[in-house]
PDB file of N, CA and C in Angstrom:
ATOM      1  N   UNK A   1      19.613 123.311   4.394  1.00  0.00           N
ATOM      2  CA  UNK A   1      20.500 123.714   3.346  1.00  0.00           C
ATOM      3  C   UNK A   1      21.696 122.795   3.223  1.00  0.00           C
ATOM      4  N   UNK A   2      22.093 121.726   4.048  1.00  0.00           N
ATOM      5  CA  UNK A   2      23.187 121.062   4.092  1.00  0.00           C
ATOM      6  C   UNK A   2      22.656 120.186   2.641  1.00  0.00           C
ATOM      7  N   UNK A   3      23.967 120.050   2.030  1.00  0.00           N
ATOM      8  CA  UNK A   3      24.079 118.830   0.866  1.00  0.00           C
ATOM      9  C   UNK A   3      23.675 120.029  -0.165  1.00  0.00           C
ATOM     10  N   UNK A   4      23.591 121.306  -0.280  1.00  0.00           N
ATOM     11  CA  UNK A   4      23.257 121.834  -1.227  1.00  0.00           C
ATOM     12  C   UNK A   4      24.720 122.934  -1.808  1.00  0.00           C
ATOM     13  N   UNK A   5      24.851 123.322  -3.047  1.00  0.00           N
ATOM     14  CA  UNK A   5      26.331 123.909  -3.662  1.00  0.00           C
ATOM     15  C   UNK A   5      25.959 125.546  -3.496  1.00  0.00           C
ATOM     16  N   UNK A   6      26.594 126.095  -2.815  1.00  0.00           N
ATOM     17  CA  UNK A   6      26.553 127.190  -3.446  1.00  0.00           C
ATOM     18  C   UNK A   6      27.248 127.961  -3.760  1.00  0.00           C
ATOM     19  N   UNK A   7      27.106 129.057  -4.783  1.00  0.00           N
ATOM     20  CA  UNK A   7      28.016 129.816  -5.554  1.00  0.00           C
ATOM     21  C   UNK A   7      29.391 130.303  -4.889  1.00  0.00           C
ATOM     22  N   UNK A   8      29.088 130.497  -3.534  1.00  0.00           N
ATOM     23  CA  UNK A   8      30.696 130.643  -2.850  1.00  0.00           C
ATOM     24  C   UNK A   8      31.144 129.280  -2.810  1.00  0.00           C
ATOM     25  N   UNK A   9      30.604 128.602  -2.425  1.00  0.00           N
ATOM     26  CA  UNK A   9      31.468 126.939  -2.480  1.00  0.00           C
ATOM     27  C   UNK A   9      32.668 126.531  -4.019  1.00  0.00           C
ATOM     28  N   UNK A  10      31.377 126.892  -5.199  1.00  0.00           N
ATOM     29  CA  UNK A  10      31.727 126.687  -6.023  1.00  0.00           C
ATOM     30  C   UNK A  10      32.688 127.269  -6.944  1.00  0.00           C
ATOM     31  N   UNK A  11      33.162 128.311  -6.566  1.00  0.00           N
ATOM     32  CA  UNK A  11      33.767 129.701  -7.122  1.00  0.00           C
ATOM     33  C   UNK A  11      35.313 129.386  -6.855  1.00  0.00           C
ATOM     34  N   UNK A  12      36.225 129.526  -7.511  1.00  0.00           N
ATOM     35  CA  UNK A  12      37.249 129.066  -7.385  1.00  0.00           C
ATOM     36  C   UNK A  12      38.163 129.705  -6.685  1.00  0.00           C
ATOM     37  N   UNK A  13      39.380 129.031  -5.813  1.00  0.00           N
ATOM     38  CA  UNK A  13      39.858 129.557  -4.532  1.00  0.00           C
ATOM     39  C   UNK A  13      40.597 130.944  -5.125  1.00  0.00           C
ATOM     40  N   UNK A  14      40.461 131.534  -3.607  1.00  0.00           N
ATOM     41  CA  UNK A  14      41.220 132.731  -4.226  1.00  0.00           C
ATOM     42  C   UNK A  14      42.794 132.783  -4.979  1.00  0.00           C
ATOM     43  N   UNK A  15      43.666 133.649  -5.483  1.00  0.00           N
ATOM     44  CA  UNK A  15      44.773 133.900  -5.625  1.00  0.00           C
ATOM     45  C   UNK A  15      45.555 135.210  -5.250  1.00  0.00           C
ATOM     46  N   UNK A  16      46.287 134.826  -5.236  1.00  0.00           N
ATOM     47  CA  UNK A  16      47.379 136.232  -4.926  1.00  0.00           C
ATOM     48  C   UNK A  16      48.674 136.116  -5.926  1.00  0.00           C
ATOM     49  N   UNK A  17      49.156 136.507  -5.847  1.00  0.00           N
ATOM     50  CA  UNK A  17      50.317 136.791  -6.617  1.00  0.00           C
ATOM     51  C   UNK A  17      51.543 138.078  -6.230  1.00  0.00           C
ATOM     52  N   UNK A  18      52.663 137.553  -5.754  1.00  0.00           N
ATOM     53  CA  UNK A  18      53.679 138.228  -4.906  1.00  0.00           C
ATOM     54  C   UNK A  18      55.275 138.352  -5.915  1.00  0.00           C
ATOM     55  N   UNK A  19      55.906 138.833  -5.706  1.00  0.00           N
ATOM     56  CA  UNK A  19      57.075 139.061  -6.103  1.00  0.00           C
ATOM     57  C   UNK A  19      57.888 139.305  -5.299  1.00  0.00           C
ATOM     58  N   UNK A  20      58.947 138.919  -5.286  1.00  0.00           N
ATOM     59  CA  UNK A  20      60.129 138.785  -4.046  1.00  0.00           C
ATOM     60  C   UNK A  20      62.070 138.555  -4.986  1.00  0.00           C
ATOM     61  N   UNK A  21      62.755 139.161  -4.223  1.00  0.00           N
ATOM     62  CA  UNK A  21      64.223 138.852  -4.551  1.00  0.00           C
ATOM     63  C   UNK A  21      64.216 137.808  -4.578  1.00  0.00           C
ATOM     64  N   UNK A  22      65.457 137.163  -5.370  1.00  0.00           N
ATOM     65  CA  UNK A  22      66.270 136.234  -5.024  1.00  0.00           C
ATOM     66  C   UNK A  22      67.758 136.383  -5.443  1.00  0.00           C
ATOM     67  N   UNK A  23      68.270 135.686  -4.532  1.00  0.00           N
ATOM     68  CA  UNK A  23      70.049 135.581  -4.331  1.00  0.00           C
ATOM     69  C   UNK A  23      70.174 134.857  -5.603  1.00  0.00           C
ATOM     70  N   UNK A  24      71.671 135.025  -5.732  1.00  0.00           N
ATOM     71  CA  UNK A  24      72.558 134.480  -6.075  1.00  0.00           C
ATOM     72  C   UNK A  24      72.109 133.879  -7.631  1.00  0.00           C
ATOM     73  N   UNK A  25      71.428 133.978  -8.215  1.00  0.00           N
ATOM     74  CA  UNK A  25      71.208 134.536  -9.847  1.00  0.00           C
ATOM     75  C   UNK A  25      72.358 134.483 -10.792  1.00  0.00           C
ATOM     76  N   UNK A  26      73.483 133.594 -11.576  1.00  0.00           N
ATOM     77  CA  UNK A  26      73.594 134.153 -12.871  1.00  0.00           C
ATOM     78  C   UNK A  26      73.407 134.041 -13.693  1.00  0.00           C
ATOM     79  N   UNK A  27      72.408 132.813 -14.269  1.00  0.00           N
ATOM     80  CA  UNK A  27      72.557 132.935 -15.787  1.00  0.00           C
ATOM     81  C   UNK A  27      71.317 132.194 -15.790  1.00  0.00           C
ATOM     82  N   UNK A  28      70.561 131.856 -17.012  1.00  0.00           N
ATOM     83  CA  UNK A  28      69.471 131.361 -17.128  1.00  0.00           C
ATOM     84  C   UNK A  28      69.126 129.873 -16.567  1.00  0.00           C
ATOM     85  N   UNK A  29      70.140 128.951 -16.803  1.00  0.00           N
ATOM     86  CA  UNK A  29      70.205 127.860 -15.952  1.00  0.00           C
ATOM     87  C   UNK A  29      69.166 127.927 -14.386  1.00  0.00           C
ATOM     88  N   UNK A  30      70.060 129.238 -14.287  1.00  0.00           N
ATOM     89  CA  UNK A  30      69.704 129.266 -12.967  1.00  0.00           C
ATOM     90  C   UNK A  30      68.080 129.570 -12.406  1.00  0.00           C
ATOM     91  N   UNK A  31      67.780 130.469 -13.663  1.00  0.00           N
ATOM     92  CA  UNK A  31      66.384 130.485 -13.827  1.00  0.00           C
ATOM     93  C   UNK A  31      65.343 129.289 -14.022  1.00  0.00           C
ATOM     94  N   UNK A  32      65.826 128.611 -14.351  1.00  0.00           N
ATOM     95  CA  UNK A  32      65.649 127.081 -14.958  1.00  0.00           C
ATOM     96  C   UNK A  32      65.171 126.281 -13.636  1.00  0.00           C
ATOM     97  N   UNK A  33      66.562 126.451 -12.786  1.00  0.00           N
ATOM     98  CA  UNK A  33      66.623 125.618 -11.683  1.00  0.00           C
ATOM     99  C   UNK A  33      65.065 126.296 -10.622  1.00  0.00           C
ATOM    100  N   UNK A  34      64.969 127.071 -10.772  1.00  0.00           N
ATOM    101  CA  UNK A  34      64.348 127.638  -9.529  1.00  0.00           C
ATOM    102  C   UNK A  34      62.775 127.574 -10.221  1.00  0.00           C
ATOM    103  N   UNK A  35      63.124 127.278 -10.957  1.00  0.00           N
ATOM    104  CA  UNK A  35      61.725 127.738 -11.427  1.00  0.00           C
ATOM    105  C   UNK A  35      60.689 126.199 -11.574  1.00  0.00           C
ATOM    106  N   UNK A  36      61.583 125.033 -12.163  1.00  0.00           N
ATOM    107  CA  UNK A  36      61.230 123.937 -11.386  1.00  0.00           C
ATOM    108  C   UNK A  36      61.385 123.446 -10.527  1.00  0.00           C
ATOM    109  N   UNK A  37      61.806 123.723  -8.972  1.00  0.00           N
ATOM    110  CA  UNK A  37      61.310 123.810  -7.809  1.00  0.00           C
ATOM    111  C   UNK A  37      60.246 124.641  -7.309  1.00  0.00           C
ATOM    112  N   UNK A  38      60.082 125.704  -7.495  1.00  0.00           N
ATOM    113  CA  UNK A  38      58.949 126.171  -7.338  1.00  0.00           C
ATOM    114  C   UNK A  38      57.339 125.807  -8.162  1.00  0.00           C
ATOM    115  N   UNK A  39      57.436 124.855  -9.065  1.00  0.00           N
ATOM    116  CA  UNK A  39      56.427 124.427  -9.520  1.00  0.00           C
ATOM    117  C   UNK A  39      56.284 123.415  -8.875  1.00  0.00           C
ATOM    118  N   UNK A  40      56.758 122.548  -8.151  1.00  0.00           N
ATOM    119  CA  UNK A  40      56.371 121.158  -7.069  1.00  0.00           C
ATOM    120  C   UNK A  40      55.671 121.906  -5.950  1.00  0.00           C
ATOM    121  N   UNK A  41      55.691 123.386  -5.691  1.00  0.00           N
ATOM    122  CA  UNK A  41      54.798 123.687  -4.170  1.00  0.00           C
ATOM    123  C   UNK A  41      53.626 124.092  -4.345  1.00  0.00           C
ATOM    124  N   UNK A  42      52.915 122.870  -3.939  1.00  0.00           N
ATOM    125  CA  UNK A  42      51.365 122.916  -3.980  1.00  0.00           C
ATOM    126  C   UNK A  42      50.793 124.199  -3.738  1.00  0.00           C
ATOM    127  N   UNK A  43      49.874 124.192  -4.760  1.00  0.00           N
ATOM    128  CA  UNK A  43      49.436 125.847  -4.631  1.00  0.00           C
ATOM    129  C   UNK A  43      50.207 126.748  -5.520  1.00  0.00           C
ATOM    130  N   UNK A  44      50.912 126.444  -5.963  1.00  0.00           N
ATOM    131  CA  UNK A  44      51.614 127.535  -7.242  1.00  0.00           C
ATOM    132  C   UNK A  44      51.253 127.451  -8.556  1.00  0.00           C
ATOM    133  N   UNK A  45      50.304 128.331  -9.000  1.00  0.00           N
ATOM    134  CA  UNK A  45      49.730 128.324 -10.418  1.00  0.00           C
ATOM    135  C   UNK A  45      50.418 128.686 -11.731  1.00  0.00           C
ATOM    136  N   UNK A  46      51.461 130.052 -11.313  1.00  0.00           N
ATOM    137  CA  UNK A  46      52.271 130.215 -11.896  1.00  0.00           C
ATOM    138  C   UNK A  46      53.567 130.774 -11.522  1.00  0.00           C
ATOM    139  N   UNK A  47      54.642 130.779 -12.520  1.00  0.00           N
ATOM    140  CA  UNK A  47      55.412 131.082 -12.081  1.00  0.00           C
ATOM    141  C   UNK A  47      56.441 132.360 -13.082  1.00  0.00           C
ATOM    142  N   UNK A  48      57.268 133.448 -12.603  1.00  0.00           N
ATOM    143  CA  UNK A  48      58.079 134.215 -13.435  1.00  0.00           C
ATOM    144  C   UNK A  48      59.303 134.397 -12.791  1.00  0.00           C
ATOM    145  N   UNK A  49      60.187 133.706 -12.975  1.00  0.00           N
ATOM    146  CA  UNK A  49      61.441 134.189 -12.376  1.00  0.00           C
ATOM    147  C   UNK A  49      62.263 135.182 -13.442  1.00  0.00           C
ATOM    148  N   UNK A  50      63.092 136.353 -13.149  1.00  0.00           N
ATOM    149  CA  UNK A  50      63.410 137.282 -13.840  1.00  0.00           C
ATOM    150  C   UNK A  50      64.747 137.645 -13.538  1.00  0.00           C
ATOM    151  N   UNK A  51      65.966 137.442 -14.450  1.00  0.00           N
ATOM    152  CA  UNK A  51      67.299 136.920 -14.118  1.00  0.00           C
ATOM    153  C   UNK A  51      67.941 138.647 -14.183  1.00  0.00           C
ATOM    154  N   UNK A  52      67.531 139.774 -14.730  1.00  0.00           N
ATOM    155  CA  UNK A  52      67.599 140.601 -15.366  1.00  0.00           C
ATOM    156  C   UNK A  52      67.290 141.720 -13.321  1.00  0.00           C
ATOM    157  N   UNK A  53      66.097 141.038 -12.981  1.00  0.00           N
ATOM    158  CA  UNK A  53      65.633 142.361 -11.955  1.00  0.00           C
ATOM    159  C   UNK A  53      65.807 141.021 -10.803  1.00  0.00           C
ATOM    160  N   UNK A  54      66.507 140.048 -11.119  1.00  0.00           N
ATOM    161  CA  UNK A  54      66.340 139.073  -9.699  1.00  0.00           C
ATOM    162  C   UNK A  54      65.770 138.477  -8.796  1.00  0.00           C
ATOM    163  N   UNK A  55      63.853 138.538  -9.611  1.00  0.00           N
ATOM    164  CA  UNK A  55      62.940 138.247  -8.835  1.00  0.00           C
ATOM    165  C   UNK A  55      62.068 137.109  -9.354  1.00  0.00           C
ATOM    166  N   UNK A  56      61.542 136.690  -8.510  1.00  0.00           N
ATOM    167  CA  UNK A  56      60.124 135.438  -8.910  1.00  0.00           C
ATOM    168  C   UNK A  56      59.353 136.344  -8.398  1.00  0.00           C
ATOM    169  N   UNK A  57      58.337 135.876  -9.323  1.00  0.00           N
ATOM    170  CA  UNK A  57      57.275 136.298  -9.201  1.00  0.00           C
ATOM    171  C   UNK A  57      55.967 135.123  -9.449  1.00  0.00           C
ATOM    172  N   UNK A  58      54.916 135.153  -8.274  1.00  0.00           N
ATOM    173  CA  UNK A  58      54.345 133.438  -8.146  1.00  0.00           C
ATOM    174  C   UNK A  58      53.114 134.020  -7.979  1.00  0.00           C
ATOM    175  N   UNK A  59      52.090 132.965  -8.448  1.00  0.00           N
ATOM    176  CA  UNK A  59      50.832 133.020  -8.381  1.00  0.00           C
ATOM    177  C   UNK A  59      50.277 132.171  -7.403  1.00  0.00           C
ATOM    178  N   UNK A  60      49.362 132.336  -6.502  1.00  0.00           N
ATOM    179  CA  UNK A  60      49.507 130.874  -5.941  1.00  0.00           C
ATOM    180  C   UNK A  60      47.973 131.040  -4.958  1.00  0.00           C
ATOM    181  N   UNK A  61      47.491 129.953  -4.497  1.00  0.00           N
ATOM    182  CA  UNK A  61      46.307 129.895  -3.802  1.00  0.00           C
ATOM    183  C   UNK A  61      46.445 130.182  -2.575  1.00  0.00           C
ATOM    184  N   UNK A  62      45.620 131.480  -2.166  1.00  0.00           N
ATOM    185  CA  UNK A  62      45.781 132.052  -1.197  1.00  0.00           C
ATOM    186  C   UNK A  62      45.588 131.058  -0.131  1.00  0.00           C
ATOM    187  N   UNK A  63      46.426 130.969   1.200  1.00  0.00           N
ATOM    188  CA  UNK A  63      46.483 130.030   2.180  1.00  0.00           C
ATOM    189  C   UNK A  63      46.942 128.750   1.948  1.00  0.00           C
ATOM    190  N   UNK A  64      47.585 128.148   1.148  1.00  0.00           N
ATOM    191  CA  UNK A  64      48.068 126.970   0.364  1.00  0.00           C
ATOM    192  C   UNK A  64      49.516 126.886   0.430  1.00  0.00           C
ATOM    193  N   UNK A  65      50.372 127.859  -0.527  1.00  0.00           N
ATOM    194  CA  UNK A  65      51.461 127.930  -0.492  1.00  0.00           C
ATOM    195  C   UNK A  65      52.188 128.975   0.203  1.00  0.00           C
ATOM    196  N   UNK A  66      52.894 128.595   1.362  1.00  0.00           N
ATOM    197  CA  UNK A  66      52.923 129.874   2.517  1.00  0.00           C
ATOM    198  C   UNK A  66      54.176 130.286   1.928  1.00  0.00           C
ATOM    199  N   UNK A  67      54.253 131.326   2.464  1.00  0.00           N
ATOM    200  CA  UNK A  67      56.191 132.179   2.212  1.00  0.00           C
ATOM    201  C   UNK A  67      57.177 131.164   2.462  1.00  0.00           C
ATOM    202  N   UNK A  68      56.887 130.274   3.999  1.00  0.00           N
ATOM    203  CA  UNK A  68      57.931 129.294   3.864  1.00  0.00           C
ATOM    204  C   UNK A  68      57.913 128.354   2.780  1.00  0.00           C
ATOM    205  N   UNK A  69      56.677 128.220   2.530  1.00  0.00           N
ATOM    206  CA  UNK A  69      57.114 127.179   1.327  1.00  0.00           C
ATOM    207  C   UNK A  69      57.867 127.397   0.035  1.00  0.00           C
ATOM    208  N   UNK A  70      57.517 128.822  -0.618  1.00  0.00           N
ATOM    209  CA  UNK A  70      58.376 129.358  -1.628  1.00  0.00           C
ATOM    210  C   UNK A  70      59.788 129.397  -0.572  1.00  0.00           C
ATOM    211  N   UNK A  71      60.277 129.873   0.189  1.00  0.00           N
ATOM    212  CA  UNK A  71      61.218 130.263   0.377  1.00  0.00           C
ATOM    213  C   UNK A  71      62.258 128.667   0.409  1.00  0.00           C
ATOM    214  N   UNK A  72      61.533 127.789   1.001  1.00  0.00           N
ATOM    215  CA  UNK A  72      62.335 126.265   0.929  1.00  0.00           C
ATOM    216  C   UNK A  72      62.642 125.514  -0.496  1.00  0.00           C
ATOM    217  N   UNK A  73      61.475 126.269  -0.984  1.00  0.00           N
ATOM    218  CA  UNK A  73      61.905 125.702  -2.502  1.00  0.00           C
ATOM    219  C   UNK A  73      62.727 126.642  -3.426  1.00  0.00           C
ATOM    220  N   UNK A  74      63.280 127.863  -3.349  1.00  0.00           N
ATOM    221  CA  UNK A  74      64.032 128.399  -4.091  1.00  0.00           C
ATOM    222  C   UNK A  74      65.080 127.904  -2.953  1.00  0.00           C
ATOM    223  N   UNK A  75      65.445 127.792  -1.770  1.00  0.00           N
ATOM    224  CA  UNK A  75      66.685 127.122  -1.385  1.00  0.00           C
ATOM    225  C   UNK A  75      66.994 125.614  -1.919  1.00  0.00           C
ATOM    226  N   UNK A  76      66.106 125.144  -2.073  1.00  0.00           N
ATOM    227  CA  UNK A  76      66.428 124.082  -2.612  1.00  0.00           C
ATOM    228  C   UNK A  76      66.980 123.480  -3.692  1.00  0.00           C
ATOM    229  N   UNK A  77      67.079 124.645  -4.346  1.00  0.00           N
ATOM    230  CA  UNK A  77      67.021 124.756  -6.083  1.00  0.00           C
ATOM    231  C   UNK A  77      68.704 125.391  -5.748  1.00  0.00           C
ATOM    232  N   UNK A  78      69.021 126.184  -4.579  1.00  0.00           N
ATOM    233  CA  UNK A  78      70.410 126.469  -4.390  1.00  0.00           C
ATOM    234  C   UNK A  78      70.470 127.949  -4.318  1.00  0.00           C
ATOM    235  N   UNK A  79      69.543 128.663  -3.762  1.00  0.00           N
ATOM    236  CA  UNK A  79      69.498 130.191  -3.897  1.00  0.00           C
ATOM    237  C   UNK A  79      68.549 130.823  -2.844  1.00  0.00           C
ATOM    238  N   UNK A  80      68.862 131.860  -2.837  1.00  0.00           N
ATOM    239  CA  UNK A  80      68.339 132.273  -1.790  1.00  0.00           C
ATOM    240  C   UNK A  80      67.039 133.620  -1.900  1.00  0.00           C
ATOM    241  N   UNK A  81      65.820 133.095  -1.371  1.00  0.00           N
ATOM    242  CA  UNK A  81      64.636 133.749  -1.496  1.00  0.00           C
ATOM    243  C   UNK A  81      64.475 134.861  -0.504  1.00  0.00           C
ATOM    244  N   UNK A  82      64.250 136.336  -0.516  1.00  0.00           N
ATOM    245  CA  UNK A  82      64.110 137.344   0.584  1.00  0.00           C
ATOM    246  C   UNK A  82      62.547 137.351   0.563  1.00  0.00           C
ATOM    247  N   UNK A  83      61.588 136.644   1.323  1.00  0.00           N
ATOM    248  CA  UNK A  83      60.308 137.195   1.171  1.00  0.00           C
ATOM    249  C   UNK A  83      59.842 138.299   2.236  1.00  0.00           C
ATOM    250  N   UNK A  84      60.872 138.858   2.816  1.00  0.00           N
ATOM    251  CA  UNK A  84      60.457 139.507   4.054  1.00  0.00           C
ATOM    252  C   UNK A  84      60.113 141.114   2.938  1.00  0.00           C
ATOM    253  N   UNK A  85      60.836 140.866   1.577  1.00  0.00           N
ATOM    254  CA  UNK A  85      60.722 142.101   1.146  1.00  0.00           C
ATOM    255  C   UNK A  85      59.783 142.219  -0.317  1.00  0.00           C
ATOM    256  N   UNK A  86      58.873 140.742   0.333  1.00  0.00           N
ATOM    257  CA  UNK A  86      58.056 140.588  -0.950  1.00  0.00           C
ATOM    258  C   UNK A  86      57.400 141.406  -1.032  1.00  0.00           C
ATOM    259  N   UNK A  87      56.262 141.501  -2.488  1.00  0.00           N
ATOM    260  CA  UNK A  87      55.299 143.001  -2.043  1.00  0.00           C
ATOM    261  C   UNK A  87      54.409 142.225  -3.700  1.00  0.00           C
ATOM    262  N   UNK A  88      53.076 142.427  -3.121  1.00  0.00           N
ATOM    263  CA  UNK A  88      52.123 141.590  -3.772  1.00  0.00           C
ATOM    264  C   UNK A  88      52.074 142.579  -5.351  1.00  0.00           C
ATOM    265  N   UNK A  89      51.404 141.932  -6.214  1.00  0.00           N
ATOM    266  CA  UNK A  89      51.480 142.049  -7.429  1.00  0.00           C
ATOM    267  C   UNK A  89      49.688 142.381  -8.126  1.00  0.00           C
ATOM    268  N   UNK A  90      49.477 143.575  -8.367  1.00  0.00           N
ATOM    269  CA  UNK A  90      48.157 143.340  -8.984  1.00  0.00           C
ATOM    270  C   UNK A  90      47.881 141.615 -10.120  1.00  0.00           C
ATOM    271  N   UNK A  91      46.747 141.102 -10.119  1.00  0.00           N
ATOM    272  CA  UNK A  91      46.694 140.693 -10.853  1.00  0.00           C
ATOM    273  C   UNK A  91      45.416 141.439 -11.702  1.00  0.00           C
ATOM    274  N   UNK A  92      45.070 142.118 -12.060  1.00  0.00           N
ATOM    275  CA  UNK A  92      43.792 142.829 -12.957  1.00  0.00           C
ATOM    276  C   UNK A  92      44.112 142.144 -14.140  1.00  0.00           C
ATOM    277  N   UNK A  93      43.285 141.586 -14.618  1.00  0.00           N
ATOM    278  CA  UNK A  93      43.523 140.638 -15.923  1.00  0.00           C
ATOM    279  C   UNK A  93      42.230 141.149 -17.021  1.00  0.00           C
ATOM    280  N   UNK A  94      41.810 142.666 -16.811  1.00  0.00           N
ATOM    281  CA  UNK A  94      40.698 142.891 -17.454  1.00  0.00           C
ATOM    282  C   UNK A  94      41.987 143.252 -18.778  1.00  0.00           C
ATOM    283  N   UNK A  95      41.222 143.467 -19.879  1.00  0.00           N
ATOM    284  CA  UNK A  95      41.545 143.596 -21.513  1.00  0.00           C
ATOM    285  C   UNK A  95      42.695 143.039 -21.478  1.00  0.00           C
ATOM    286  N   UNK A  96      42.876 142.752 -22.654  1.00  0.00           N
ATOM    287  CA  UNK A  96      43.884 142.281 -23.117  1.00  0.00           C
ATOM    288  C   UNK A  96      45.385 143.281 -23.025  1.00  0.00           C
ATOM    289  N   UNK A  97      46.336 142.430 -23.435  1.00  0.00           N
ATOM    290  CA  UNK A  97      47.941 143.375 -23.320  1.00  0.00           C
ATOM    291  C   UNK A  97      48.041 144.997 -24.180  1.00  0.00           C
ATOM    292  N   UNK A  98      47.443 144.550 -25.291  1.00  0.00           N
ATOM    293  CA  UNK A  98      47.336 146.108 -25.946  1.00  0.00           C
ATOM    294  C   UNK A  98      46.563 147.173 -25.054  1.00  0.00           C
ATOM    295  N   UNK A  99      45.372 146.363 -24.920  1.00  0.00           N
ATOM    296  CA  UNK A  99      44.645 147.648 -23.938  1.00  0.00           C
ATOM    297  C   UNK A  99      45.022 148.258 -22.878  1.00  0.00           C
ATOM    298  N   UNK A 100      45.656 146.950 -22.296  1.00  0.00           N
ATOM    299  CA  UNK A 100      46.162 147.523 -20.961  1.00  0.00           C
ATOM    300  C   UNK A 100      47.541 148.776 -20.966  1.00  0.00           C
ATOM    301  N   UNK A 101      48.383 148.421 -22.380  1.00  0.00           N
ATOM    302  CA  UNK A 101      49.304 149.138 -22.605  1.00  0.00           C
ATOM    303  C   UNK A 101      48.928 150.651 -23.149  1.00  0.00           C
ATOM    304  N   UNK A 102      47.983 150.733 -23.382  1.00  0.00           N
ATOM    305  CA  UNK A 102      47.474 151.775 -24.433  1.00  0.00           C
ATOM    306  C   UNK A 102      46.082 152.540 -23.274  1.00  0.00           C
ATOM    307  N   UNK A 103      46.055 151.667 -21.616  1.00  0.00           N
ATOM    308  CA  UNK A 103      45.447 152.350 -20.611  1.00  0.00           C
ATOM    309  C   UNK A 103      44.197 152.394 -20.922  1.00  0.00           C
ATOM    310  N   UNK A 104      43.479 151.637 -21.854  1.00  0.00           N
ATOM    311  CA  UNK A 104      41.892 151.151 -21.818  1.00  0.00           C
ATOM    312  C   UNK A 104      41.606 149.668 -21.240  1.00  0.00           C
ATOM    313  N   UNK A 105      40.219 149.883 -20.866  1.00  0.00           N
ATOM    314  CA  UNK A 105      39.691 148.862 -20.150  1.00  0.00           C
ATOM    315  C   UNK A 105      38.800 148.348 -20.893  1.00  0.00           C
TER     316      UNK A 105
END
């Protein structure tokens, strides 16, 4: 079987997606700032920082981009990341936004 593909090989890596505080937040700039640092850490697919509830929220390839790595890159950007109080994020991406709002699948 060596040299041959198979469907787990080929299947694309997992994801997760977490949400976590961050410090020191005021104004969109600041959203700005953090949000392109956190797109340089390998493994981050996407990104939501939220100036309003104080959080990022990241998509990222499971085993790739570790907590330290988000956490060095929102310091870097000049702010401060709590991931000790992160807490993962469904991603269910079945129907679209209406459906999901309106609780059909």
């Amino acid at each position: 079987m060596s040299g041959e593909t198979t469907a787990a090989t080929m299947a694309s890596p997992e994801v997760e997606t977490l949400r976590f505080p961050v410090r020191g937040m005021t104004c969109s700039s600041c959203v700005n700032r953090i949000t392109r640092s956190l797109k340089k850490v390998d493994g981050v697919s996407r990104i939501r920082v939220d100036l309003g509830s104080e959080t990022a929220t990241v998509t990222r390839v499971r085993g790739c981009a570790s907590d330290a790595d988000l956490a060095a890159a929102v310091a870097a950007a000049g702010y401060e990341a709590d991931l000790s109080a992160a807490a993962f994020v469904s991603t269910d991406t079945t129907g679209g936004f209406l459906s999901r709002l309106l609780g059909r699948r």
